[in-house]
Protein backbone atom coordinates (compact mmCIF):
# COMPACT_ATOMS: atom_id res chain seq x y z
CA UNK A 1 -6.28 33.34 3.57
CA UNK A 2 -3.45 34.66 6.13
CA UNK A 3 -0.25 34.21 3.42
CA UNK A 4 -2.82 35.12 0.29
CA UNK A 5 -4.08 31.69 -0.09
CA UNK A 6 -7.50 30.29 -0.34
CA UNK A 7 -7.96 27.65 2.18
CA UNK A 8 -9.74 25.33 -1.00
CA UNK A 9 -6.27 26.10 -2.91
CA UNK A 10 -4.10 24.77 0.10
CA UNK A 11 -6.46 21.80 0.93
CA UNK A 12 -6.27 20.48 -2.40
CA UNK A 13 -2.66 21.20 -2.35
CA UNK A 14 -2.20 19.30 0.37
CA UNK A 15 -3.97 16.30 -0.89
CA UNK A 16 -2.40 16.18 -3.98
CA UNK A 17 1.39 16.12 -2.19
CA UNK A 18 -0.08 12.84 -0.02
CA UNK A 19 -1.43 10.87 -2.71
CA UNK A 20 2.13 11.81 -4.56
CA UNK A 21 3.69 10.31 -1.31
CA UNK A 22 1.36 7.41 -1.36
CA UNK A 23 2.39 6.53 -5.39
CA UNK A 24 5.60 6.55 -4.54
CA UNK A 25 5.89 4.32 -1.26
CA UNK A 26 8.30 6.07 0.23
CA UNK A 27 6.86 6.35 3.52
CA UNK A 28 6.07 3.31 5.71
CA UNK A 29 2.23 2.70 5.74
CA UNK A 30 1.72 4.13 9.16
CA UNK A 31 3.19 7.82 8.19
CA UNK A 32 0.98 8.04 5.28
CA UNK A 33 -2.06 6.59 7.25
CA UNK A 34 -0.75 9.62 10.17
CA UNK A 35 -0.61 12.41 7.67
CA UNK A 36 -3.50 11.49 5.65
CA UNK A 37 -5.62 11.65 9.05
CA UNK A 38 -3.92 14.77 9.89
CA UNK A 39 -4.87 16.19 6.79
CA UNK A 40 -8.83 14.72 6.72
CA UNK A 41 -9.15 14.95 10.59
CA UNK A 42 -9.59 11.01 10.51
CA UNK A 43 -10.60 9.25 14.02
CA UNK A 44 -8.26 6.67 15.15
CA UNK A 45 -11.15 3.90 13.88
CA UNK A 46 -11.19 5.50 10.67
CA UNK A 47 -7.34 5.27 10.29
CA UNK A 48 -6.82 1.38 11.54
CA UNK A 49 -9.57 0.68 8.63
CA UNK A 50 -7.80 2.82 6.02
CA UNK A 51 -4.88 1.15 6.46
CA UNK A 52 -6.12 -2.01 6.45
CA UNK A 53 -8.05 -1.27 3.15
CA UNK A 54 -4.84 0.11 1.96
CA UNK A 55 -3.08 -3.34 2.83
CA UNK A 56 -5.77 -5.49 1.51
CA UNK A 57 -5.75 -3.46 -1.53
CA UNK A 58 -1.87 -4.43 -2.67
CA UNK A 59 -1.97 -8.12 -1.41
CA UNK A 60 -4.80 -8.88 -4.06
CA UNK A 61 -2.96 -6.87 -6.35
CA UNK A 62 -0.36 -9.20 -5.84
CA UNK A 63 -2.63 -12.44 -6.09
CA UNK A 64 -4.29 -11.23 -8.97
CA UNK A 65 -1.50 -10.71 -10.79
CA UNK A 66 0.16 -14.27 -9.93
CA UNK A 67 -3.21 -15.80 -11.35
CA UNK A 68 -3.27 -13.77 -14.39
CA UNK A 69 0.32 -14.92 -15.28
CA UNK A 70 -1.51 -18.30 -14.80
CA UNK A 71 0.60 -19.28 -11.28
CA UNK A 72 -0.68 -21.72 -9.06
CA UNK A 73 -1.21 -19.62 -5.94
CA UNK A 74 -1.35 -22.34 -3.10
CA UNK A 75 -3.45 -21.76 0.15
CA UNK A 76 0.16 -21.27 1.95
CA UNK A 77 0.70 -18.65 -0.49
CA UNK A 78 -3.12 -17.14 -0.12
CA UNK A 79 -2.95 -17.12 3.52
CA UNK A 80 0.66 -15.46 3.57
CA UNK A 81 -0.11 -12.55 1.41
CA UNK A 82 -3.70 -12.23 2.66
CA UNK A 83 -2.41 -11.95 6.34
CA UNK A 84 0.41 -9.41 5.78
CA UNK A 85 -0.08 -6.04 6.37
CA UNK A 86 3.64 -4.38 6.01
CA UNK A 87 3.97 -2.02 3.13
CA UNK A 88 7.08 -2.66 2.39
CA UNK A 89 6.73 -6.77 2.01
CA UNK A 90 4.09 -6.11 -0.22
CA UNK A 91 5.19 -3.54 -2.35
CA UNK A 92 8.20 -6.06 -3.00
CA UNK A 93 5.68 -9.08 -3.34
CA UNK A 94 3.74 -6.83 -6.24
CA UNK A 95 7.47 -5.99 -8.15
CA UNK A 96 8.48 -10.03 -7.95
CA UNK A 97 5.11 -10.77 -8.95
CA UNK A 98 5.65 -9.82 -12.40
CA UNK A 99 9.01 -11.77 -12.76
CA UNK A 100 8.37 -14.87 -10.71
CA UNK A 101 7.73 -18.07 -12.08
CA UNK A 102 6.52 -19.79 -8.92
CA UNK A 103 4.28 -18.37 -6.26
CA UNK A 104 6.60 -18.95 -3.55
CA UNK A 105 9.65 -17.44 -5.41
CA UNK A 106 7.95 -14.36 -3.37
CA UNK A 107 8.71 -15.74 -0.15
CA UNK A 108 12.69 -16.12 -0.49
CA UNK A 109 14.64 -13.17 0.90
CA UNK A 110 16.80 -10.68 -1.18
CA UNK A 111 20.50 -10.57 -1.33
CA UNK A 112 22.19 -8.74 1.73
């Protein structure tokens, strides 16, 4: 409580400022994976599976949501998203999801 702050208060503080981060993507998966073990004292195990989790977690968002449009999700398009683990690809996977008509409209690369 050095600056008049209980530790509790700037824990939760803390937390709440990460998950905003998280929400938001606008950090790469490996910064918010560093500064959520920074802030939870996470061993390097504990990260790799967090992240992984994490990853996992938005590619069968992004499945899920292709089947409940009723779209034919492929095993090419299964194995694709299943296997990817770069925020970014998926995050942009999960936005086309909504709008796509064909599974592998996900797959073609946006305008330069």
């Amino acid at each position: 409580m050095a600056i008049g702050v209980a530790p509790e208060a700037a824990i939760a503080d803390h937390k709440a400022h990460l998950n905003e981060i998280s929400r938001r993507d606008s950090l790469s998966l490996d910064d918010v994976v560093c500064l959520r073990a920074m802030a939870g004292n996470w061993t390097e195990e504990y990260m790799q599976g967090w992240a992984a989790g994490f990853a996992e977690g938005r590619a069968t968002a992004v499945l899920r949501l292709l089947q409940g449009r009723d779209i034919e999700v492929t095993g090419n398009t299964w194995e694709r998203v299943t296997t990817c683990s770069d925020l970014a690809t998926l995050t942009r996977w999960l936005k086309l999801a909504t709008t796509v008509t064909r599974a592998e409209d996900l797959f073609t690369e946006p305008p330069a």
